[in-house]
Protein backbone atom coordinates (compact mmCIF):
# COMPACT_ATOMS: atom_id res chain seq x y z
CA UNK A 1 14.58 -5.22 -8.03
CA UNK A 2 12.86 -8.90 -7.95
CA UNK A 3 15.25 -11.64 -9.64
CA UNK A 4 15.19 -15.42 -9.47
CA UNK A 5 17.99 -17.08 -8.91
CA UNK A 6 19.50 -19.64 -11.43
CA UNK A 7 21.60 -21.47 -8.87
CA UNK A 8 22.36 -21.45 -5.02
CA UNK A 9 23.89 -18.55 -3.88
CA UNK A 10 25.12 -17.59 -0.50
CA UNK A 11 24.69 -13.58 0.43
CA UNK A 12 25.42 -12.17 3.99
CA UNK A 13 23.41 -14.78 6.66
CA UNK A 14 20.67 -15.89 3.69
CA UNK A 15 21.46 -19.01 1.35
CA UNK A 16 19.18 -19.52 -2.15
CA UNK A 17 18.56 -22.20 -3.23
CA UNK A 18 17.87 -22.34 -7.81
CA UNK A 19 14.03 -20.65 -8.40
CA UNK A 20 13.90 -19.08 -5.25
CA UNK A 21 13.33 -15.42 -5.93
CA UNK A 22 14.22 -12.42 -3.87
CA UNK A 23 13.86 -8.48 -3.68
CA UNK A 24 17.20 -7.38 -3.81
CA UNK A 25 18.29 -3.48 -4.19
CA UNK A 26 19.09 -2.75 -8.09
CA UNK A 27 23.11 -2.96 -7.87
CA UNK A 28 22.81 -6.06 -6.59
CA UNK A 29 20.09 -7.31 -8.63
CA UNK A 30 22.44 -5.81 -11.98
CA UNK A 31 25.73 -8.07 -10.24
CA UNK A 32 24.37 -11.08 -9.76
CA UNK A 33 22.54 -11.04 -13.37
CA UNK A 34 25.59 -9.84 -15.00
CA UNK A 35 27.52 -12.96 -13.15
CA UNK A 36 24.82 -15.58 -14.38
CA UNK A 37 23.72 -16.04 -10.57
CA UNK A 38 20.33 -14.81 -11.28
CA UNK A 39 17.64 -13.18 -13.86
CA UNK A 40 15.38 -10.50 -13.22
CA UNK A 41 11.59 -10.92 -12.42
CA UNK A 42 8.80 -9.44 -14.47
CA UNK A 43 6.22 -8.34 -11.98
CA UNK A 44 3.99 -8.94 -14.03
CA UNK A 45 4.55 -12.27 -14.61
CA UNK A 46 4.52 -12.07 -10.45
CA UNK A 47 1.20 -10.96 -10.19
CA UNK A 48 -0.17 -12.98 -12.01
CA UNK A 49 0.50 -16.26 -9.99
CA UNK A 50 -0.62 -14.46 -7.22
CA UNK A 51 -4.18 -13.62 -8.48
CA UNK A 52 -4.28 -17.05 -9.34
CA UNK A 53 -3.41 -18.47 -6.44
CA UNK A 54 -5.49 -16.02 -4.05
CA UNK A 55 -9.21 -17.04 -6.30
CA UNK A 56 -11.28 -18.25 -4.43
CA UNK A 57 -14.65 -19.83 -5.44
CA UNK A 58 -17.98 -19.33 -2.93
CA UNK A 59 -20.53 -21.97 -2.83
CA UNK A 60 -24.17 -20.85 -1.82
CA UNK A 61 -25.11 -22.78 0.92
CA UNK A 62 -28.18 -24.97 0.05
């Protein structure tokens, strides 16, 4: 499960930091959203900013 978190949160060695997102297995994903720490990710929503952010444009060369 993909969630972003809403605030920093500290979990084994790894800190995150607020709308820093993370793949995280489902029980933990369902804890920290049921705490407030975090809200799951559409994916989506996910690919999309990355198909926007991987177009490219070519230019013919003249």
């Amino acid at each position: 499960m993909k969630v972003k978190f809403k605030d920093v949160v500290c979990m084994g060695n790894k800190t995150y930091l607020a709308e820093d997102t993370a793949e995280v297995s489902d029980i933990t994903g369902q804890q920290l959203i049921k705490k407030g720490y975090a809200e799951a990710v559409d994916n989506k929503d996910e690919s999309d900013d990355k198909s926007k952010a991987t177009k490219k444009t070519t230019k013919k060369a003249e």
